[in-house]
C-alpha atoms as a PDB file:
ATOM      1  CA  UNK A   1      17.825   7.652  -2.120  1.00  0.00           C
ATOM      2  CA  UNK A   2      18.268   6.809   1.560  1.00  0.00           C
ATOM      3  CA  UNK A   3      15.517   7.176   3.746  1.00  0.00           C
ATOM      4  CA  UNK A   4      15.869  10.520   5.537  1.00  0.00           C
ATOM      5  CA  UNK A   5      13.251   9.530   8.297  1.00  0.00           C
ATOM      6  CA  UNK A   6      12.805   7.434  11.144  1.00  0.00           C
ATOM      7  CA  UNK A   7      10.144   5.144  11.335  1.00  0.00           C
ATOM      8  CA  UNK A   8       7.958   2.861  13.439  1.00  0.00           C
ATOM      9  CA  UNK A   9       6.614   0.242  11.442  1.00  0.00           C
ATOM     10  CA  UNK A  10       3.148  -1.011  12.852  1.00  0.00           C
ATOM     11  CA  UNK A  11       1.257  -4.098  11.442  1.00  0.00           C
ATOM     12  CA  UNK A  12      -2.268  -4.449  12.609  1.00  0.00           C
ATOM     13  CA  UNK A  13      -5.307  -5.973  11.377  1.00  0.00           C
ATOM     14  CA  UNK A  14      -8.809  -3.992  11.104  1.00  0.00           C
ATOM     15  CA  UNK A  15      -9.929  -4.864  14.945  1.00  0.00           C
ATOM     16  CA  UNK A  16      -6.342  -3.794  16.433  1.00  0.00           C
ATOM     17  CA  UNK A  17      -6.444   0.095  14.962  1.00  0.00           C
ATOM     18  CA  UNK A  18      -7.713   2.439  17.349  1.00  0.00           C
ATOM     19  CA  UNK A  19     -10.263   4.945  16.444  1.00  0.00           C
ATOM     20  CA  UNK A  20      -6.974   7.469  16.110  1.00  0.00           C
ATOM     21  CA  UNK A  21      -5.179   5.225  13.731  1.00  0.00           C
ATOM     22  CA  UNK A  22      -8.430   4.085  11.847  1.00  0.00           C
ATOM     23  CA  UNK A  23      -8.897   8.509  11.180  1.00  0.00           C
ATOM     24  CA  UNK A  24      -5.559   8.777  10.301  1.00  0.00           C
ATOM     25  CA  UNK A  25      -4.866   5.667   7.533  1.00  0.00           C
ATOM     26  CA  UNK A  26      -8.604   7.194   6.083  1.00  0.00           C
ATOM     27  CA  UNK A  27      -7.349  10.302   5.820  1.00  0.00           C
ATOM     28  CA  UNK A  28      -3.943  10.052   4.535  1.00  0.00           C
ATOM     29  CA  UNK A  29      -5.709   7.394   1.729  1.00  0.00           C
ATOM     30  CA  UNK A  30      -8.562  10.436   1.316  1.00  0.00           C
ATOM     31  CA  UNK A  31      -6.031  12.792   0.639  1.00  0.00           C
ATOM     32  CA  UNK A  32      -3.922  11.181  -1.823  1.00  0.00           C
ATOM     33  CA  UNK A  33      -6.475   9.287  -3.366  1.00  0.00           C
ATOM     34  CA  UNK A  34      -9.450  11.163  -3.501  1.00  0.00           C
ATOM     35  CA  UNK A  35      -8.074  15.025  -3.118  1.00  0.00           C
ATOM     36  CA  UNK A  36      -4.419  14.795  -4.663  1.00  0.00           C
ATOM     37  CA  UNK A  37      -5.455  12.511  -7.877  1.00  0.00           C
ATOM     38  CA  UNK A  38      -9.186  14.018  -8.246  1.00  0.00           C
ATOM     39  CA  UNK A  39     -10.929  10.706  -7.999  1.00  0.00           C
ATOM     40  CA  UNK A  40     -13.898  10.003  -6.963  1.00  0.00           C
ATOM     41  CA  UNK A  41     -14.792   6.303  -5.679  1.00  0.00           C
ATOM     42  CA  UNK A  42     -15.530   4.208  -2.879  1.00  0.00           C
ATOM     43  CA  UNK A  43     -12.108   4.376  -0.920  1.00  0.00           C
ATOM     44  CA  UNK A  44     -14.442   2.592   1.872  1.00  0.00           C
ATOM     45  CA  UNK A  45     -14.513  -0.946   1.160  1.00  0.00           C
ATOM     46  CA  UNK A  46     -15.089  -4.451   3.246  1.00  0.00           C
ATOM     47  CA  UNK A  47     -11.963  -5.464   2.574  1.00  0.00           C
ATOM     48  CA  UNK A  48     -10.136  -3.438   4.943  1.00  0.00           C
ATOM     49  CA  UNK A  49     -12.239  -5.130   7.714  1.00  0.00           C
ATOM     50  CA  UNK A  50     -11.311  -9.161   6.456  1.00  0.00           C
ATOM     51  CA  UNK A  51      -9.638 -10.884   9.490  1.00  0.00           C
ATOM     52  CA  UNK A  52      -6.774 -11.220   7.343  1.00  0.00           C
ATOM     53  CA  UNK A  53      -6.312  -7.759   5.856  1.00  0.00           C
ATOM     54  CA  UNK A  54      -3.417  -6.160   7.455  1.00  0.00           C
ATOM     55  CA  UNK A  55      -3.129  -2.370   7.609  1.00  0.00           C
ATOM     56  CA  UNK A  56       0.967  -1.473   7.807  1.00  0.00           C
ATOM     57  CA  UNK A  57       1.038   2.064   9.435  1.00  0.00           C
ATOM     58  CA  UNK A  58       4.719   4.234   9.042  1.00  0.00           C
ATOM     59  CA  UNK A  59       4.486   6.956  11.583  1.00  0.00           C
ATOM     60  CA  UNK A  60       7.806   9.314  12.191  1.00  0.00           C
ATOM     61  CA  UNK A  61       9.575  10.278  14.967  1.00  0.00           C
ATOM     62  CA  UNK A  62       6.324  12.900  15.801  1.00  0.00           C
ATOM     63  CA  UNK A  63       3.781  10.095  15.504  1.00  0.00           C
ATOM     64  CA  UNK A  64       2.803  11.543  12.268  1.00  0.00           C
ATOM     65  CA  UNK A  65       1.113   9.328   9.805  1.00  0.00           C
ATOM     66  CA  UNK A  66       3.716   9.470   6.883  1.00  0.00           C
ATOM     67  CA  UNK A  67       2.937   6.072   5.062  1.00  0.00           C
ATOM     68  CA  UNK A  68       0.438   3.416   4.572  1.00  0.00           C
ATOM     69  CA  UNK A  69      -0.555   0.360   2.780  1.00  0.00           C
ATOM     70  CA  UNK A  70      -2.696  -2.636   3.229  1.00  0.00           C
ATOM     71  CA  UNK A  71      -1.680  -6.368   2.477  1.00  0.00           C
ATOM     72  CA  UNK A  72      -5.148  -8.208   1.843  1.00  0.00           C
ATOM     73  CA  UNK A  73      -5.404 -11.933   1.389  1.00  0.00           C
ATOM     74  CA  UNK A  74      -5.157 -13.881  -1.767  1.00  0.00           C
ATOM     75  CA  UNK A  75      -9.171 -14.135  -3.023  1.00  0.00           C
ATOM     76  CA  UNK A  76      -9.658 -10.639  -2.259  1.00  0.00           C
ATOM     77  CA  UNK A  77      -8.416  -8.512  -4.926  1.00  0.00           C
ATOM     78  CA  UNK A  78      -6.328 -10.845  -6.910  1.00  0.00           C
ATOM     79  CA  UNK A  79      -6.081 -14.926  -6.692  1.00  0.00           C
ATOM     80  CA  UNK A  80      -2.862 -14.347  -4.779  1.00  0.00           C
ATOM     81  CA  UNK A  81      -2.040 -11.950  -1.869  1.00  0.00           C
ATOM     82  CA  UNK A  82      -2.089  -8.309  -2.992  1.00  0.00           C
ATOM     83  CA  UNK A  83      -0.897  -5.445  -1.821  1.00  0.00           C
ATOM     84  CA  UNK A  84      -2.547  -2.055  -2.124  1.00  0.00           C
ATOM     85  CA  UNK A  85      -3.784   1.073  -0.926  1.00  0.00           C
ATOM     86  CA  UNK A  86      -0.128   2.222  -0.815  1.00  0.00           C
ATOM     87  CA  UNK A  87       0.535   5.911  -0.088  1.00  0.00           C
ATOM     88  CA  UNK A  88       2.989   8.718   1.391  1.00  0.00           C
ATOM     89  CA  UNK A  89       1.664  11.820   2.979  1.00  0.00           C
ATOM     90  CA  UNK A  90       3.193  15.079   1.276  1.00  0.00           C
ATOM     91  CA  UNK A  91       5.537  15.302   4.166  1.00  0.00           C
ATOM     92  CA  UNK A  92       6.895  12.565   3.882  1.00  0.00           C
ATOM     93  CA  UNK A  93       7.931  12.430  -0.074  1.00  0.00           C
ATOM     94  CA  UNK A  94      11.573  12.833  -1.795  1.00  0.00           C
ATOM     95  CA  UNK A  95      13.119  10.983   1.071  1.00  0.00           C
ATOM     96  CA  UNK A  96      13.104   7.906  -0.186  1.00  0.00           C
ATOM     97  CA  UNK A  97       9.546   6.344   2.142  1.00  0.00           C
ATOM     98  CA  UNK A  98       7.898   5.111  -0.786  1.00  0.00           C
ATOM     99  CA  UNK A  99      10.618   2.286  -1.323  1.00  0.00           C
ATOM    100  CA  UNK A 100      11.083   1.846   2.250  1.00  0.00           C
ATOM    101  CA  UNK A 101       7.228   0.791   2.292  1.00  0.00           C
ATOM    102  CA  UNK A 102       7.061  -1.369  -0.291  1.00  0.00           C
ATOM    103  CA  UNK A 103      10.244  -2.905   0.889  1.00  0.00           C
ATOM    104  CA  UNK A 104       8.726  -3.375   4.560  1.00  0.00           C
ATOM    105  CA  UNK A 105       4.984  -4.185   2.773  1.00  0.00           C
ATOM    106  CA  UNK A 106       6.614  -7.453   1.008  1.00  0.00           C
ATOM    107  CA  UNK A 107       8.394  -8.205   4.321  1.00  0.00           C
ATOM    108  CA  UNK A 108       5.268  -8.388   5.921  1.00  0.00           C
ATOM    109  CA  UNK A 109       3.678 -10.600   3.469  1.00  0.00           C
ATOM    110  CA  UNK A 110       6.495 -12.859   3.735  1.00  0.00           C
ATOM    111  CA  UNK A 111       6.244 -13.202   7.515  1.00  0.00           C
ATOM    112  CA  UNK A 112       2.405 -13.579   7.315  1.00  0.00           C
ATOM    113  CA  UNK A 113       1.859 -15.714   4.431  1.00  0.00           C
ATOM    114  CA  UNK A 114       5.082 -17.523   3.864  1.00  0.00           C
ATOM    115  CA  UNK A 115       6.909 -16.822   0.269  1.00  0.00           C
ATOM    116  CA  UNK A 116       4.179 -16.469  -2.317  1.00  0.00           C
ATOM    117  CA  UNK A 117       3.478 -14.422  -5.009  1.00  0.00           C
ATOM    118  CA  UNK A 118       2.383 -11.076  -4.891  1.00  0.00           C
ATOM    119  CA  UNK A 119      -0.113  -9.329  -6.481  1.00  0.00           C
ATOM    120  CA  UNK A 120      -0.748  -5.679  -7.437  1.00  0.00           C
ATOM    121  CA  UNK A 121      -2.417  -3.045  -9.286  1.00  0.00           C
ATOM    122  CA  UNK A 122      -0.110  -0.432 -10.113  1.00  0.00           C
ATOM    123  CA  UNK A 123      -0.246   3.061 -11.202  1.00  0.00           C
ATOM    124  CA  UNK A 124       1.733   2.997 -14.607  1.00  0.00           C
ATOM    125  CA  UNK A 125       3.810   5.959 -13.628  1.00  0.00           C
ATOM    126  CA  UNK A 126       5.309   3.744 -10.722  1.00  0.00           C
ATOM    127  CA  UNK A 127       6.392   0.544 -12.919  1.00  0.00           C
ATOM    128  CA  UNK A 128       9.797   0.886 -13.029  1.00  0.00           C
ATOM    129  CA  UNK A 129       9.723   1.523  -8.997  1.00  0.00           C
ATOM    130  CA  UNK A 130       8.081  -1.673  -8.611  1.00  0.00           C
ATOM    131  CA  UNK A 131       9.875  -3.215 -11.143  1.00  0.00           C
ATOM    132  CA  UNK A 132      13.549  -2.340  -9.502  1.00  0.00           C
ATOM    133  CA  UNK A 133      11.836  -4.978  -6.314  1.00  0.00           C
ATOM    134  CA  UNK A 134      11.512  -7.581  -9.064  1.00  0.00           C
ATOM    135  CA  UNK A 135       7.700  -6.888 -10.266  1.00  0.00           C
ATOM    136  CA  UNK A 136       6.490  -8.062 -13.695  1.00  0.00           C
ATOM    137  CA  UNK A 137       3.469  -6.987 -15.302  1.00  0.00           C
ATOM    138  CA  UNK A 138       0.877  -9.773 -16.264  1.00  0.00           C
ATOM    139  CA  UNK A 139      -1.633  -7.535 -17.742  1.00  0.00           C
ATOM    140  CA  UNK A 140      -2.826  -4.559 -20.399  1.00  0.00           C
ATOM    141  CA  UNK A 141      -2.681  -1.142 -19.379  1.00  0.00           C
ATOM    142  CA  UNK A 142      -6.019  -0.341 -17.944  1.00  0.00           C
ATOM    143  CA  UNK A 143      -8.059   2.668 -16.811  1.00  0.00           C
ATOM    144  CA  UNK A 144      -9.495   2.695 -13.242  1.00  0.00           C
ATOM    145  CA  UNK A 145     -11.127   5.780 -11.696  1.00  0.00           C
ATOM    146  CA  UNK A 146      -9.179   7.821 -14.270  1.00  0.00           C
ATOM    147  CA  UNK A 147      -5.942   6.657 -13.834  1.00  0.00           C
ATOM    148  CA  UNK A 148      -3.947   4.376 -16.007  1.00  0.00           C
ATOM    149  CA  UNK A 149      -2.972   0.935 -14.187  1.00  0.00           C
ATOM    150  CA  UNK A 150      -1.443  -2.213 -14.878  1.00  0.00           C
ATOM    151  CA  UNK A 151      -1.077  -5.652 -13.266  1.00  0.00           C
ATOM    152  CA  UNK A 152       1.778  -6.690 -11.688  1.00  0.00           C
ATOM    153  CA  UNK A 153       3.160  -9.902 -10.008  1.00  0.00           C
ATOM    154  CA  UNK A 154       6.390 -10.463  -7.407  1.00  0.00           C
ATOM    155  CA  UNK A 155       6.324 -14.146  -7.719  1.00  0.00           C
ATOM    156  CA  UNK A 156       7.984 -16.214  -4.843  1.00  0.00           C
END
């Protein structure tokens, strides 16, 4: 599906959000997260603060928060650079934003950390989307705050 949206992509690392943005990425990972998928964990972590954690905001043609995710290091999460935290606010689903992200999240990495693998921790209903960008999975299925995951790799 073709994205139906217009969006302004914004890159920024923890000490370039304002307090506005900051509320908004919180909340639209809150909702989805914590409210939508009825799980209850620390969605607060330090690794949204790392110098080199990079927060990639989508906001629409209303400045409405529509998508998120956040590219963090390699050492953080995984040995390589990871992606994560990836979401689309309700108004924004069924127009294709989700692949739009992830397409503009490994652009990002790309441009920040040169052509290296990527690592990720996917929701098993979403391997075949993350598989159709050239994903493999390097791990067991796994259960993490009630959801089943799996490991995935884009290598470069």
């Amino acid at each position: 599906m073709l994205l139906q949206l217009t969006i302004n992509w914004q890159a920024l690392t923890f000490s370039q959000l304002n307090c506005d943005q900051l509320y908004e990425l919180l909340k639209l990972r809150t909702d989805v997260f914590v409210v939508e998928q009825d799980c209850a964990y620390a969605e607060l972590d330090e690794k949204d603060r790392h110098t080199q954690t990079l927060h990639l905001l989508g906001y629409d043609q209303h400045n409405q928060l529509q998508a998120y995710l956040r590219v963090l290091p390699a050492g953080i999460s995984y040995p390589a650079v990871s992606i994560g935290r990836v979401c689309i606010a309700q108004t924004g689903r069924g127009q294709g934003l989700g692949r739009a992200l992830i397409a503009e999240g490994i652009a990002l990495v790309q441009q920040r950390f040169g052509k290296v693998d990527i690592e990720i921790g996917a929701q098993t209903y979403l391997i075949n989307l993350y598989q159709s960008f050239g994903f493999n999975s390097f791990s067991d299925k796994y259960m993490e705050d009630g959801i089943e995951h799996i490991d995935m790799r884009l290598q470069a």
